[in-house]
C-alpha atoms as a PDB file:
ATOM      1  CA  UNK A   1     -33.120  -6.971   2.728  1.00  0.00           C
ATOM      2  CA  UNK A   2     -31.114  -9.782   2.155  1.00  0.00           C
ATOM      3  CA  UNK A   3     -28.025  -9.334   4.310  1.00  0.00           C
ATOM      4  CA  UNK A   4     -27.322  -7.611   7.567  1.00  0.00           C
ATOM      5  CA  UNK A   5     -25.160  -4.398   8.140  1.00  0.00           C
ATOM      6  CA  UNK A   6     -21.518  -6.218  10.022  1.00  0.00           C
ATOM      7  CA  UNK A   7     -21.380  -5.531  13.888  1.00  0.00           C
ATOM      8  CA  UNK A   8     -17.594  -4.377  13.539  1.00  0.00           C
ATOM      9  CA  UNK A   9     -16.853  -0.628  12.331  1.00  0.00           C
ATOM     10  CA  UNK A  10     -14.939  -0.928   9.622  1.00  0.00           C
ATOM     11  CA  UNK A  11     -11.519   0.415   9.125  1.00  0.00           C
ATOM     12  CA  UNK A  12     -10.540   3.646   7.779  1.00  0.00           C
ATOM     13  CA  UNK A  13      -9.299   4.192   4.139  1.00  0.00           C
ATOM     14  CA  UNK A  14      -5.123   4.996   4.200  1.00  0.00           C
ATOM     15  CA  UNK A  15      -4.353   8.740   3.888  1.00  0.00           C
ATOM     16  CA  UNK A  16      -2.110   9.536   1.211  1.00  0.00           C
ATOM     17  CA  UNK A  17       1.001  10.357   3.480  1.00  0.00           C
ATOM     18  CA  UNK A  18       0.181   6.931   5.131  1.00  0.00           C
ATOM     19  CA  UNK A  19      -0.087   5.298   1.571  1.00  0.00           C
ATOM     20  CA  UNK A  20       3.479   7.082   0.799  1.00  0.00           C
ATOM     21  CA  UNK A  21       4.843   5.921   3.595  1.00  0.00           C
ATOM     22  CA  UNK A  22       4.270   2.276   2.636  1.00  0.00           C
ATOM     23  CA  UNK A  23       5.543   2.669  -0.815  1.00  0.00           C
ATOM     24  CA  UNK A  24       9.004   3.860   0.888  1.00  0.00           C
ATOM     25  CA  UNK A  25       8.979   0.936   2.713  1.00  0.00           C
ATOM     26  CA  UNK A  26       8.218  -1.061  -0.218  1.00  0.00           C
ATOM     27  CA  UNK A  27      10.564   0.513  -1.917  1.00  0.00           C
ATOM     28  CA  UNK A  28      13.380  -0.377   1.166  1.00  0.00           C
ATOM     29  CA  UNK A  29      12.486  -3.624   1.024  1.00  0.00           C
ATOM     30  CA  UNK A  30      13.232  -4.047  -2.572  1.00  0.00           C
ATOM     31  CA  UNK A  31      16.847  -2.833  -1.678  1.00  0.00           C
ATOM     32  CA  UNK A  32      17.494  -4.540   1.356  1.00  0.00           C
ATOM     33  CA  UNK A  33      15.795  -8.379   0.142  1.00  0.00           C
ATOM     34  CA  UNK A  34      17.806  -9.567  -2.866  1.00  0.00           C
ATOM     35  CA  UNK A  35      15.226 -12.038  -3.036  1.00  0.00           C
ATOM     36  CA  UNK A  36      12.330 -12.673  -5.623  1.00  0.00           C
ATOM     37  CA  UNK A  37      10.432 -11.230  -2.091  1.00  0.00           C
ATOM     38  CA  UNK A  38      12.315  -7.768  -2.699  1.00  0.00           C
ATOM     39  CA  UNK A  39      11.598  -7.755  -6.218  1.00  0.00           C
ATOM     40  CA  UNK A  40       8.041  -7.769  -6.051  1.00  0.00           C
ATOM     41  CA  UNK A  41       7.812  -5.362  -2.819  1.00  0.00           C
ATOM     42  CA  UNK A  42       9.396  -2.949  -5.577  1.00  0.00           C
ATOM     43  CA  UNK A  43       7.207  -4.268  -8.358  1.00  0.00           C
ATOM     44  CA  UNK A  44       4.059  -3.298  -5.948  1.00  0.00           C
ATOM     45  CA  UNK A  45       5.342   0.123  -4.743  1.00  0.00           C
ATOM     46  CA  UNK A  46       6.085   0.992  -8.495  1.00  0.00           C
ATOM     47  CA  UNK A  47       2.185   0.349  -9.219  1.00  0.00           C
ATOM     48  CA  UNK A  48       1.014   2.361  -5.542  1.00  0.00           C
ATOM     49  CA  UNK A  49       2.679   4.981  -6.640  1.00  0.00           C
ATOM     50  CA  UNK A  50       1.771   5.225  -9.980  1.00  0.00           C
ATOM     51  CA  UNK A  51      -1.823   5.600  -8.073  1.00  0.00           C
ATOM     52  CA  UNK A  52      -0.869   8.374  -5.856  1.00  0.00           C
ATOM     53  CA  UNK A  53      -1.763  11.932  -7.050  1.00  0.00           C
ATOM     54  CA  UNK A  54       1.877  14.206  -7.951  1.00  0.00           C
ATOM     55  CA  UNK A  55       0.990  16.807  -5.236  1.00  0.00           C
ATOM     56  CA  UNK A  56       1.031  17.002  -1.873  1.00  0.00           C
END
């Protein structure tokens, strides 16, 4: 064995309301920063959601 299991418990994966959620909040933050900032938030929700399965 070359490497030891970590002490901490690691976090849980998102659950696809949760991952929804934060590509509606991406997506708000696209309209509400004008900046280059907002523009990528909604450049990175487009491609979350994209990953999302259509049902649900």
């Amino acid at each position: 064995m070359t490497s030891a299991y970590p002490d901490q418990p690691r976090l849980p994966l998102l659950t696809v309301e949760e991952a929804r959620q934060a590509v509606r909040h991406l997506f708000l933050l696209e309209q509400l920063d004008l900046s280059p900032r907002g523009a990528a938030a909604g450049q990175l929700a487009s491609e979350l959601a994209r990953r999302l399965p259509a049902d649900g």
